[in-house]
PDB file of N, CA and C in Angstrom:
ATOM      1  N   UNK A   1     -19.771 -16.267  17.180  1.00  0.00           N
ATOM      2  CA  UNK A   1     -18.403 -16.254  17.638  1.00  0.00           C
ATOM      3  C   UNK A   1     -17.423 -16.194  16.472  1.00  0.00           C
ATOM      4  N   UNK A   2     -17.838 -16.498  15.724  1.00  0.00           N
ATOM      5  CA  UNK A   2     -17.093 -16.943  14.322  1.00  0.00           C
ATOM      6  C   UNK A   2     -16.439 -15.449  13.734  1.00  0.00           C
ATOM      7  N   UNK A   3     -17.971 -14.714  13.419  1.00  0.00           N
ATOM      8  CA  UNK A   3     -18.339 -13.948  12.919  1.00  0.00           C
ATOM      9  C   UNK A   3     -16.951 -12.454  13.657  1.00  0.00           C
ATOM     10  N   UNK A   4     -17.034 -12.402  15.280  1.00  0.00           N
ATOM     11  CA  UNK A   4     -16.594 -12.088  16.010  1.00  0.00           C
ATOM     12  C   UNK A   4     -15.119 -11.960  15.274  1.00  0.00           C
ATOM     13  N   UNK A   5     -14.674 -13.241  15.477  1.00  0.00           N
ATOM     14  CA  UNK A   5     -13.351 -13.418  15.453  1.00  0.00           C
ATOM     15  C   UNK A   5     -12.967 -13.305  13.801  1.00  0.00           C
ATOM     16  N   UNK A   6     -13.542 -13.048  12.871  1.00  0.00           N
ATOM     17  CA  UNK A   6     -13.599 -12.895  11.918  1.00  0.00           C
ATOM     18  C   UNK A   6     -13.180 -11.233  11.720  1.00  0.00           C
ATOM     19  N   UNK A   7     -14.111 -10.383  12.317  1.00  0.00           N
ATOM     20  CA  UNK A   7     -13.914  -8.916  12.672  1.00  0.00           C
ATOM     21  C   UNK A   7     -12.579  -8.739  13.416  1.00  0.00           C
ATOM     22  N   UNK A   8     -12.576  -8.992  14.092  1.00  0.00           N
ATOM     23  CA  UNK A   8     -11.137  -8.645  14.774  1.00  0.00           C
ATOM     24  C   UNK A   8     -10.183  -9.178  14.163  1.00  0.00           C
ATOM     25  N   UNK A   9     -10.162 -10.256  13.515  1.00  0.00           N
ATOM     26  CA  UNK A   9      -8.613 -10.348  11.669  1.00  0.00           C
ATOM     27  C   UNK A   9      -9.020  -9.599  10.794  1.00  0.00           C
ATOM     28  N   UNK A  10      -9.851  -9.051  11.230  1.00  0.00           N
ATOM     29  CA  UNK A  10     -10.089  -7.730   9.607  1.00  0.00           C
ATOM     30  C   UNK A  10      -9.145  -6.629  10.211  1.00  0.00           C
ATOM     31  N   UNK A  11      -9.410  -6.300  11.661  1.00  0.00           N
ATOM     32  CA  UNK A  11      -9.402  -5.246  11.981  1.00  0.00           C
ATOM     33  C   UNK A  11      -7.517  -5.228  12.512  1.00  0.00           C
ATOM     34  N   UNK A  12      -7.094  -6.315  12.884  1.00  0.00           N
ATOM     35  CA  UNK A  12      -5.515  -6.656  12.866  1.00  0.00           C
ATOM     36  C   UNK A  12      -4.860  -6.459  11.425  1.00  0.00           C
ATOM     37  N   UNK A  13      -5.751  -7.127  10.865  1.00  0.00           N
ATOM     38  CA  UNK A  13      -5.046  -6.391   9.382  1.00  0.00           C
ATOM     39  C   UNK A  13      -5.070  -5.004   8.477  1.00  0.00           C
ATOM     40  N   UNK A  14      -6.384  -4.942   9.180  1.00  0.00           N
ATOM     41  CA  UNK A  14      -6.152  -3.066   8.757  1.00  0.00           C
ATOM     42  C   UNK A  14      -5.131  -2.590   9.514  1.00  0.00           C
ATOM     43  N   UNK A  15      -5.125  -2.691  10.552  1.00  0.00           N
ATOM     44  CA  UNK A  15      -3.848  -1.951  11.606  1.00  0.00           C
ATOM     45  C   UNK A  15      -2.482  -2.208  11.089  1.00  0.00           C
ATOM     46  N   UNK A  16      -2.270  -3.584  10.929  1.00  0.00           N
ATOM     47  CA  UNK A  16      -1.053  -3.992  10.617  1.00  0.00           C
ATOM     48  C   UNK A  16      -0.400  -3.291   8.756  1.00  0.00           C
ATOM     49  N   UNK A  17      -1.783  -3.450   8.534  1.00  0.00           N
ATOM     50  CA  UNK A  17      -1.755  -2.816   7.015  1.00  0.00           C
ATOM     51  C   UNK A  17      -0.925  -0.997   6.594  1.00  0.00           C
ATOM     52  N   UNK A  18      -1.499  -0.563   7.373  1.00  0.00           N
ATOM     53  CA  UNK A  18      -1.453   0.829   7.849  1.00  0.00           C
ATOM     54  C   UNK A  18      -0.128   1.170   8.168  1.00  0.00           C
ATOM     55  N   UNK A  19       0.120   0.653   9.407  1.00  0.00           N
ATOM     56  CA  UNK A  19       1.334   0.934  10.197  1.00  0.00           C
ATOM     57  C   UNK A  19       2.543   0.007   9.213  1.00  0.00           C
ATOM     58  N   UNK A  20       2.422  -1.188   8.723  1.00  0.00           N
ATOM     59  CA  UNK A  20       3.655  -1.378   7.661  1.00  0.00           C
ATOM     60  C   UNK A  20       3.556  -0.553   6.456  1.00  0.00           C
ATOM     61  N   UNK A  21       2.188  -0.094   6.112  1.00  0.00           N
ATOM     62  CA  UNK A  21       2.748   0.577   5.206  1.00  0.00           C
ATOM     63  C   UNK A  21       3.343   1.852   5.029  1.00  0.00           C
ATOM     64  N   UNK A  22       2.634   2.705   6.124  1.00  0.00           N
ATOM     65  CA  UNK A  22       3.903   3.928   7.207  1.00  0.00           C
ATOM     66  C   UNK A  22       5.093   3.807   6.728  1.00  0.00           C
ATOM     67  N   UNK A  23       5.617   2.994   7.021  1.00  0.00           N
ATOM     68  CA  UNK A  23       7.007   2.086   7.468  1.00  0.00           C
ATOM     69  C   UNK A  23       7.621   2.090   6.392  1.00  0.00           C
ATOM     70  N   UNK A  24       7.544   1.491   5.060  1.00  0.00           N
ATOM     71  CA  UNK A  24       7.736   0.965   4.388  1.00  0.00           C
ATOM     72  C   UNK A  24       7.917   2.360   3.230  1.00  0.00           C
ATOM     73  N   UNK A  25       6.649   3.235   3.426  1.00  0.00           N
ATOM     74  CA  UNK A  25       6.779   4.718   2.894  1.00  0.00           C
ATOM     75  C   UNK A  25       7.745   5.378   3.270  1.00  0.00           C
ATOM     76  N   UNK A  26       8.289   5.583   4.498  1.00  0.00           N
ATOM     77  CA  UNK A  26       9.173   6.195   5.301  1.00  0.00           C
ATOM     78  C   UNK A  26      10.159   5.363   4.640  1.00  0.00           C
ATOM     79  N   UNK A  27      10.217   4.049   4.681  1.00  0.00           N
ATOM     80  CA  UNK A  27      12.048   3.735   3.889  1.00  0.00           C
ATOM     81  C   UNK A  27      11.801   4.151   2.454  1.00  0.00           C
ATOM     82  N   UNK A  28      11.049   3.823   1.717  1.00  0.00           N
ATOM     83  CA  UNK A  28      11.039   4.414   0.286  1.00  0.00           C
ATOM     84  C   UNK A  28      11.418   5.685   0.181  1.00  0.00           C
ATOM     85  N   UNK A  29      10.903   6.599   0.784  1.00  0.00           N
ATOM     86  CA  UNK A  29      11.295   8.164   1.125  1.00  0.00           C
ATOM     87  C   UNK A  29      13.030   8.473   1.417  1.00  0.00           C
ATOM     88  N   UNK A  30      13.299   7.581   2.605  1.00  0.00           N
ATOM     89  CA  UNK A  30      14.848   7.907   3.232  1.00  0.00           C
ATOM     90  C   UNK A  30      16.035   8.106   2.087  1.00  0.00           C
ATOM     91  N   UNK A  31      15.514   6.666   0.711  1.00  0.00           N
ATOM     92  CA  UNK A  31      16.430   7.042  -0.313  1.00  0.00           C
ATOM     93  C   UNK A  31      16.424   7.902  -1.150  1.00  0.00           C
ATOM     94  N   UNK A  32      15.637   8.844  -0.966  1.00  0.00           N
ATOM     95  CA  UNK A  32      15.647  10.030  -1.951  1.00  0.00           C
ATOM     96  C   UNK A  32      16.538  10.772  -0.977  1.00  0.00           C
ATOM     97  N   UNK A  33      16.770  10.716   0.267  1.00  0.00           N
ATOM     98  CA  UNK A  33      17.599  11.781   1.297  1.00  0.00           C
ATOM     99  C   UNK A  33      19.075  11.431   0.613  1.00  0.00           C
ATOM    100  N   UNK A  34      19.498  10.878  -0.205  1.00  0.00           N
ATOM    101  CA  UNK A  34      20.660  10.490  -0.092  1.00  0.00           C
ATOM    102  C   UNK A  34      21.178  10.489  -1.508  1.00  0.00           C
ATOM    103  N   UNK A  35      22.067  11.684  -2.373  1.00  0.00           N
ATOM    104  CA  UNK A  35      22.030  12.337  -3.343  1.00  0.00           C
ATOM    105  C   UNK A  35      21.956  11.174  -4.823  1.00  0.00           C
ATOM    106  N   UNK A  36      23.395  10.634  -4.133  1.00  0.00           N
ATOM    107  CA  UNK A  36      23.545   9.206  -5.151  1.00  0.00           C
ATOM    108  C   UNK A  36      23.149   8.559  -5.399  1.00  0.00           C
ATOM    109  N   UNK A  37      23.484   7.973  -4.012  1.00  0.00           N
ATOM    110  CA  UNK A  37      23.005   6.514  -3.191  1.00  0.00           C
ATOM    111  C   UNK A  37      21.613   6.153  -3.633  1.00  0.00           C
ATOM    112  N   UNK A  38      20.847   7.315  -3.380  1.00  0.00           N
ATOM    113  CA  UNK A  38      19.524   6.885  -3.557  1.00  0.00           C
ATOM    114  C   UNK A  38      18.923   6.426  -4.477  1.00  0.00           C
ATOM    115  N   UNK A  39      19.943   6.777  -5.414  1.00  0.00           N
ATOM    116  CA  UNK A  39      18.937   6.453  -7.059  1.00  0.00           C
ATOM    117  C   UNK A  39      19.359   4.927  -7.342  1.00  0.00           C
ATOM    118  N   UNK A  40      20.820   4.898  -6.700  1.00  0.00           N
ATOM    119  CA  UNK A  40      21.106   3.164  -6.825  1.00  0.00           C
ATOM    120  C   UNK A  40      20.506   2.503  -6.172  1.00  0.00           C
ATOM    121  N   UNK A  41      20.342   2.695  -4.764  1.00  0.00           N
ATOM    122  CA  UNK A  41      18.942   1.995  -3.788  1.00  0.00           C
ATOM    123  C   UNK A  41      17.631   1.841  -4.256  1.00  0.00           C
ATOM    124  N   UNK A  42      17.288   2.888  -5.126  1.00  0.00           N
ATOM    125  CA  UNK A  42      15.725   2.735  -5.651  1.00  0.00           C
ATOM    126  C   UNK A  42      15.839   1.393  -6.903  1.00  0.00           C
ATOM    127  N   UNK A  43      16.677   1.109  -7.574  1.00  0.00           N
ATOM    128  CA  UNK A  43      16.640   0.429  -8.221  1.00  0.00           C
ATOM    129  C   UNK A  43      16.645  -1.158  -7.679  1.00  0.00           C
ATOM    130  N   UNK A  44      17.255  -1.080  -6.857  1.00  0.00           N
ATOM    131  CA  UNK A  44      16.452  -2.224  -5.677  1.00  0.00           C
ATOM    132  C   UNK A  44      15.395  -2.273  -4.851  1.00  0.00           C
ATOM    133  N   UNK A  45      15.582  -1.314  -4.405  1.00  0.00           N
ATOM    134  CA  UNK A  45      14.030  -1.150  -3.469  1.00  0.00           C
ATOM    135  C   UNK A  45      12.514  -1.208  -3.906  1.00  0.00           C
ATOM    136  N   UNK A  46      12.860  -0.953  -5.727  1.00  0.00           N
ATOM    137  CA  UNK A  46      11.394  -0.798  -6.340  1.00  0.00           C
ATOM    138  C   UNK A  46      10.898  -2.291  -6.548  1.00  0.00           C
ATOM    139  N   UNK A  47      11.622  -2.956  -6.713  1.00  0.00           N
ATOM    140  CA  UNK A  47      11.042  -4.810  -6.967  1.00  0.00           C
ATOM    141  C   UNK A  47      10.754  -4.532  -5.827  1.00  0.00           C
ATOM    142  N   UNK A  48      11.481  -5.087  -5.069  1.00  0.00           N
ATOM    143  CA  UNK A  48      11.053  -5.283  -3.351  1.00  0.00           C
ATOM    144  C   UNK A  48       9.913  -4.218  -2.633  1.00  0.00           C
ATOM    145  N   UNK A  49       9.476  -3.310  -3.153  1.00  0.00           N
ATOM    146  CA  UNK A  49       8.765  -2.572  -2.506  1.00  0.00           C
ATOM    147  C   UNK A  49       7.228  -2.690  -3.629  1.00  0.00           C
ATOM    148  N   UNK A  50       7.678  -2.989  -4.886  1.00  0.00           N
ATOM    149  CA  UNK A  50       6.191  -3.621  -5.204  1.00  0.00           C
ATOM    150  C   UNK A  50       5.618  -4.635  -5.322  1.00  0.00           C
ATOM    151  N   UNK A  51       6.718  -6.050  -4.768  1.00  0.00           N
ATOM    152  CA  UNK A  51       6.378  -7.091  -4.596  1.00  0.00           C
ATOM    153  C   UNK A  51       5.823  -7.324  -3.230  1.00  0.00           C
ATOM    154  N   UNK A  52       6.356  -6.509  -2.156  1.00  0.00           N
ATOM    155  CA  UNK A  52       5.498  -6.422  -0.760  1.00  0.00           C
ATOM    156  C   UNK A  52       4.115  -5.977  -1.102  1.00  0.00           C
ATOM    157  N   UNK A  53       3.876  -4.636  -1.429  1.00  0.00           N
ATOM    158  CA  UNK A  53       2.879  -3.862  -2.210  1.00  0.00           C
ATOM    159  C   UNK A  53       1.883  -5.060  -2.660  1.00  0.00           C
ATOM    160  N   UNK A  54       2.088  -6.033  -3.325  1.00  0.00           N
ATOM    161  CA  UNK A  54       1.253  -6.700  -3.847  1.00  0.00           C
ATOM    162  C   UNK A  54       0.509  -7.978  -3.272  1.00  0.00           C
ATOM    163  N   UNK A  55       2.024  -8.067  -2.045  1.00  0.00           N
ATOM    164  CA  UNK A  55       1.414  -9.357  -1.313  1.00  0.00           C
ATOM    165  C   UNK A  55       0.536  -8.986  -0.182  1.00  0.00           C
ATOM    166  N   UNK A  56       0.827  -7.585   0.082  1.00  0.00           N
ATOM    167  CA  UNK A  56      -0.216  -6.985   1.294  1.00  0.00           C
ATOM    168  C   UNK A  56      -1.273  -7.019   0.877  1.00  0.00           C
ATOM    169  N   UNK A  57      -1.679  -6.807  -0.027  1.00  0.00           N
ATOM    170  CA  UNK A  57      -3.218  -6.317  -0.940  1.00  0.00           C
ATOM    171  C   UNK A  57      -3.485  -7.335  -1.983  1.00  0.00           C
ATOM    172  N   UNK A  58      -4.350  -8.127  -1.773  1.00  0.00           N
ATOM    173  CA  UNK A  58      -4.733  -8.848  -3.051  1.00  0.00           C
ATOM    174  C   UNK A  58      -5.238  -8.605  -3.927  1.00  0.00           C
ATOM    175  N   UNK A  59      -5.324  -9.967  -5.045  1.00  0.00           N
ATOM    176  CA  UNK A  59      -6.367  -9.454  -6.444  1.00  0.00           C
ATOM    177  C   UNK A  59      -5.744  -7.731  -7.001  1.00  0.00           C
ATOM    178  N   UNK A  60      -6.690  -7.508  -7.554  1.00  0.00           N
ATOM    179  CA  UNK A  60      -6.536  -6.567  -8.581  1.00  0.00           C
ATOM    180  C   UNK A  60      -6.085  -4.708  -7.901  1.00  0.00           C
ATOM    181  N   UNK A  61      -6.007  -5.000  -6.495  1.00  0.00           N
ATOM    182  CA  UNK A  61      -5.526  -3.563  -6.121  1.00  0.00           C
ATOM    183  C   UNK A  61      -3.972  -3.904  -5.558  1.00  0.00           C
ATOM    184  N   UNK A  62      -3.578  -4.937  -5.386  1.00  0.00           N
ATOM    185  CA  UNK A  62      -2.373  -5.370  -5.447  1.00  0.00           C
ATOM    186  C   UNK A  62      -1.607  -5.597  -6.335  1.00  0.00           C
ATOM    187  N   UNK A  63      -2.004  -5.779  -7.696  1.00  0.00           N
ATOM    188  CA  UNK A  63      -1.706  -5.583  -8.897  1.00  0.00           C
ATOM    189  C   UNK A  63      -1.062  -4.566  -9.375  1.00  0.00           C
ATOM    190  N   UNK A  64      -2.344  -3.789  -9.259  1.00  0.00           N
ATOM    191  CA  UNK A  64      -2.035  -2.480  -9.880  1.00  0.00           C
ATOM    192  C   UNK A  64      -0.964  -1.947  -9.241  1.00  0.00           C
ATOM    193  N   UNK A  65      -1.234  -2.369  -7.553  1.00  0.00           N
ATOM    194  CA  UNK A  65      -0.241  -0.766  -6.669  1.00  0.00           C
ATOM    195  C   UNK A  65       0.912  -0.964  -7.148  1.00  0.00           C
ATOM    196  N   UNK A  66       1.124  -2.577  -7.009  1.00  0.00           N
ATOM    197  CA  UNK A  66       2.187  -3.125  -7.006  1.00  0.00           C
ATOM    198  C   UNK A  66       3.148  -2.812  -8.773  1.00  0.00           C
ATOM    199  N   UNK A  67       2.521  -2.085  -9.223  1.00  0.00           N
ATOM    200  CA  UNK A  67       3.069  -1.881 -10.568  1.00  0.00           C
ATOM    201  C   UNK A  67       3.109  -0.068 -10.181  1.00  0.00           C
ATOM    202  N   UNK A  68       2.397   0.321 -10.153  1.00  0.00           N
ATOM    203  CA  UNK A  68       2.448   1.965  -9.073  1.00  0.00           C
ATOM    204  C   UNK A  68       3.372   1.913  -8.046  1.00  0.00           C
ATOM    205  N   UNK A  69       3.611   1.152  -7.644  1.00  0.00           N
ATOM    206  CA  UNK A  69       4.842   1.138  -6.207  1.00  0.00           C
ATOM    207  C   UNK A  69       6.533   0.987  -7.292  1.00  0.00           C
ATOM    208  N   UNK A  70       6.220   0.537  -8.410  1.00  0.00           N
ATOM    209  CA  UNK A  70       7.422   0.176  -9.039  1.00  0.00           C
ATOM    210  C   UNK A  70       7.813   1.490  -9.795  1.00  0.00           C
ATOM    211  N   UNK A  71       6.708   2.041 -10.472  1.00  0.00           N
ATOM    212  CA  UNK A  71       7.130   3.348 -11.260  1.00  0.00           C
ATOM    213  C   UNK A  71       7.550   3.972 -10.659  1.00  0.00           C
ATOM    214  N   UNK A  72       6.858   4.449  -9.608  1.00  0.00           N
ATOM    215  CA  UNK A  72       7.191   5.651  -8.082  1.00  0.00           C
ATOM    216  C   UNK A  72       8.524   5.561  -7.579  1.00  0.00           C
ATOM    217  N   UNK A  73       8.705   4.262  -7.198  1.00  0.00           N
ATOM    218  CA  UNK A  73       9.806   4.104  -6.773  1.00  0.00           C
ATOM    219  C   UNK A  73      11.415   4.338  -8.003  1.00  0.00           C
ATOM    220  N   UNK A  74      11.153   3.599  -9.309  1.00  0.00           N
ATOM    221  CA  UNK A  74      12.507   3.980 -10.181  1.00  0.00           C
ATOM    222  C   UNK A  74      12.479   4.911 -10.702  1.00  0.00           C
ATOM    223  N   UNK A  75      10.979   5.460 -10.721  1.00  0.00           N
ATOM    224  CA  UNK A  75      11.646   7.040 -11.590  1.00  0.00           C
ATOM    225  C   UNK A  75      12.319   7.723 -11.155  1.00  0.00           C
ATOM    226  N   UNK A  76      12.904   8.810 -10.997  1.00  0.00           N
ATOM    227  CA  UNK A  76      13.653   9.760 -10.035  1.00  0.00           C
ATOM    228  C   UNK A  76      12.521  10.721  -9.839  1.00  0.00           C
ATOM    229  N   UNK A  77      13.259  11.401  -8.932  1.00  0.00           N
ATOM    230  CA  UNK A  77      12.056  12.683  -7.927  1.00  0.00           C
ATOM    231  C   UNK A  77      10.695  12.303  -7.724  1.00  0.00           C
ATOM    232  N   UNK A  78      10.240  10.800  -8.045  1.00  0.00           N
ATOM    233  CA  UNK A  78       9.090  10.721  -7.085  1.00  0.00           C
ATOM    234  C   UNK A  78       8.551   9.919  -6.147  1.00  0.00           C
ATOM    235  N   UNK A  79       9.774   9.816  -5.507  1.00  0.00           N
ATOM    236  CA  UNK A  79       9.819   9.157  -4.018  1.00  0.00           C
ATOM    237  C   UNK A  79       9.095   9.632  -3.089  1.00  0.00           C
ATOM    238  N   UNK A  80       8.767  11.151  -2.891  1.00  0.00           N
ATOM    239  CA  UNK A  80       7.874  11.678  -1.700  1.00  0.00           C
ATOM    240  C   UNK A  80       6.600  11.139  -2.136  1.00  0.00           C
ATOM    241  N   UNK A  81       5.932  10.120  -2.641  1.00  0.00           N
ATOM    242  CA  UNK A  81       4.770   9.599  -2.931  1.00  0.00           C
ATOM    243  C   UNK A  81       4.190   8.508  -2.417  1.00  0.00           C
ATOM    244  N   UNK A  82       3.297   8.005  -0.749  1.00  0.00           N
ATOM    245  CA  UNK A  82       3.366   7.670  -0.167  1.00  0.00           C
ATOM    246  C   UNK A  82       2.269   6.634  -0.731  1.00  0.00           C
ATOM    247  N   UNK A  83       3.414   5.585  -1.391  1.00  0.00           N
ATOM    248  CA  UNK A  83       2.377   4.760  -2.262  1.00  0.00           C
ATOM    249  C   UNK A  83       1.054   3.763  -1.190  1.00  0.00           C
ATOM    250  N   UNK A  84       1.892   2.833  -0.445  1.00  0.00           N
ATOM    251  CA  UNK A  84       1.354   2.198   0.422  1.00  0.00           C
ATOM    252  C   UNK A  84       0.096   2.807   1.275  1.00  0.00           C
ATOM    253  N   UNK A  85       0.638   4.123   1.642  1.00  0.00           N
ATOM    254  CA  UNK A  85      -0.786   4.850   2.532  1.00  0.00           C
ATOM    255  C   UNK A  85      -1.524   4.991   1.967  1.00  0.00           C
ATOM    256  N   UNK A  86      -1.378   5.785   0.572  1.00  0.00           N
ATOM    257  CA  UNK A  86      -2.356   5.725  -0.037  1.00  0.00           C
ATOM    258  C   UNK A  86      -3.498   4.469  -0.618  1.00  0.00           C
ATOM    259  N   UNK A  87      -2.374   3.261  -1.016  1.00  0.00           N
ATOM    260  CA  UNK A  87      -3.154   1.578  -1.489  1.00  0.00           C
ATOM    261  C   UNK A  87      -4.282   1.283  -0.204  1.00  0.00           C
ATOM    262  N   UNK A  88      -3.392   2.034   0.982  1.00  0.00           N
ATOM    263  CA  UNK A  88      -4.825   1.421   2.365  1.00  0.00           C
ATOM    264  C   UNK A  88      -6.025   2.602   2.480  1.00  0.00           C
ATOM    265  N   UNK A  89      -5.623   3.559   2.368  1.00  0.00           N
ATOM    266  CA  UNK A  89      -6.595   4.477   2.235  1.00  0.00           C
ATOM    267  C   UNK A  89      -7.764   4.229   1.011  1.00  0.00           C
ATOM    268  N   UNK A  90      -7.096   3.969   0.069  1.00  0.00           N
ATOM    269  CA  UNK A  90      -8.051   3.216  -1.711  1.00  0.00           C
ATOM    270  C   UNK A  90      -8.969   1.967  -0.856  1.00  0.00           C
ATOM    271  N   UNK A  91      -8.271   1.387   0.006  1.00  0.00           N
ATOM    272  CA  UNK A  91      -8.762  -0.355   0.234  1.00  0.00           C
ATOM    273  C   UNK A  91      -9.504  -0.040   0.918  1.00  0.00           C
ATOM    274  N   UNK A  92      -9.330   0.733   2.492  1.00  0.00           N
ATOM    275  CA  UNK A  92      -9.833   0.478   3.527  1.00  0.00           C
ATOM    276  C   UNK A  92     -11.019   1.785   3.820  1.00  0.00           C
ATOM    277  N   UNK A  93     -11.135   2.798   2.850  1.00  0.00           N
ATOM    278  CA  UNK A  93     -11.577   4.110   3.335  1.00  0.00           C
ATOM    279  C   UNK A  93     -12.409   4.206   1.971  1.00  0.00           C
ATOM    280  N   UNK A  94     -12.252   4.224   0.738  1.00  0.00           N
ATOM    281  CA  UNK A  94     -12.927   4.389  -0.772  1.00  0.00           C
ATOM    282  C   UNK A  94     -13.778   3.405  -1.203  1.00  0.00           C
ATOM    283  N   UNK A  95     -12.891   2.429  -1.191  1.00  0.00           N
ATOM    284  CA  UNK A  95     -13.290   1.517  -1.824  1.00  0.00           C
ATOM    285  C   UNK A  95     -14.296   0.800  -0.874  1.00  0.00           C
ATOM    286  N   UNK A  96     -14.217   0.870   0.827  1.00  0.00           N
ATOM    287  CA  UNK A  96     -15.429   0.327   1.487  1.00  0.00           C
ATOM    288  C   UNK A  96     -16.462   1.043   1.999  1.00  0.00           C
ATOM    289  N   UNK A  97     -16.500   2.385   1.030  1.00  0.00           N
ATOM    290  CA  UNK A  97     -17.564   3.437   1.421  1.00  0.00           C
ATOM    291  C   UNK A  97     -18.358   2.898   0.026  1.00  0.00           C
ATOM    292  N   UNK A  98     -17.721   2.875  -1.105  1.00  0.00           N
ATOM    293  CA  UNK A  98     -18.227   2.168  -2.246  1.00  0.00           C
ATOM    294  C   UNK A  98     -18.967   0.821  -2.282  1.00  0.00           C
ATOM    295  N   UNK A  99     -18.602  -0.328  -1.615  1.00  0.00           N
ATOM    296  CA  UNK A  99     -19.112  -1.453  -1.201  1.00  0.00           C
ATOM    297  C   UNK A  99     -20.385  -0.603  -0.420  1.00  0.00           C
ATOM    298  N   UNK A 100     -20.291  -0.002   0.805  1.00  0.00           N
ATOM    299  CA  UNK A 100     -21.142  -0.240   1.609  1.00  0.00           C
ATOM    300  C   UNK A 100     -22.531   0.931   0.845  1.00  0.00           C
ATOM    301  N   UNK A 101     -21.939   1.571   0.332  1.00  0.00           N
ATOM    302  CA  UNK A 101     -23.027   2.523  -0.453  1.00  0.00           C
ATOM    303  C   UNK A 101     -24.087   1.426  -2.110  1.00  0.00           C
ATOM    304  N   UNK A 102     -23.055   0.395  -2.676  1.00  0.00           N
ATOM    305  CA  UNK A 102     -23.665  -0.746  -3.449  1.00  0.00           C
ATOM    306  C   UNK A 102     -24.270  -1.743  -2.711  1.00  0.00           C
ATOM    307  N   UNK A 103     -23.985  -1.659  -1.300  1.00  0.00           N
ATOM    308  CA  UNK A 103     -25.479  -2.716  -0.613  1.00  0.00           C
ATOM    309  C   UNK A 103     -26.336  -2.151  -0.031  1.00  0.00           C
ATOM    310  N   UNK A 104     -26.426  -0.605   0.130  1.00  0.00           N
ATOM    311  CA  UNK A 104     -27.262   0.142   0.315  1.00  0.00           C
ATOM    312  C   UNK A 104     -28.688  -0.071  -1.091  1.00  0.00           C
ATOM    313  N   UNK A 105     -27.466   0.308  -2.227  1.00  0.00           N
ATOM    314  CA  UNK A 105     -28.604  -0.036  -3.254  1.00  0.00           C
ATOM    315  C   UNK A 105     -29.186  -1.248  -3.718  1.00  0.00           C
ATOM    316  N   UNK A 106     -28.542  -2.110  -3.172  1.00  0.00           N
ATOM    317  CA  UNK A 106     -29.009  -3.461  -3.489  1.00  0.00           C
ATOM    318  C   UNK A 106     -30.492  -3.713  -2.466  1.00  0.00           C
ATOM    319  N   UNK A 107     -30.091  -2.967  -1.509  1.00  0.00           N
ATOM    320  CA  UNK A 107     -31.331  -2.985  -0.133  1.00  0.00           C
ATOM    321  C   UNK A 107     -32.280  -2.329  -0.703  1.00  0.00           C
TER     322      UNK A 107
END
């Protein structure tokens, strides 16, 4: 039962993971729509968007993104870079084909 309910908070947090980070890409994005504005918004939005970045994802891929979510975000012109989708795609799709292929070899 444990085990159970254990799977299904994995699987709420992948979802939840995903879909905020959608979200969160889509506002990072909106301020590049906006000629000025945007470059003054990014200079706020980049703390705040790699300090989320980091608290979504722990340890060492939260780290990193979260320092990747900061460049992306203040440099100029590279806002269309969908940092977050990509950090869940690394977590949830790479990196656990990698796990599950290293207990293959451990088997």
């Amino acid at each position: 039962m444990i085990l159970q309910s254990d799977a299904l908070t994995n699987l709420s947090n992948k979802q939840r993971n995903l879909f905020l980070g959608i979200f969160l890409d889509v506002v990072g994005m909106l301020t590049y729509l906006v000629p000025f504005f945007g470059e003054f918004a990014d200079t706020i939005w980049a703390p705040l968007a790699a300090f989320m970045l980091s608290y979504m994802y722990k340890g060492s891929i939260g780290k990193v993104g979260g320092v990747i979510e900061f460049l992306e975000e203040i440099l100029p012109f590279s806002d269309f870079i969908p940092t977050f989708t990509l950090t869940w795609i690394y977590t949830y799709v790479i990196k656990k084909q990698d796990d599950t292929q290293t207990l293959k070899e451990l088997h």
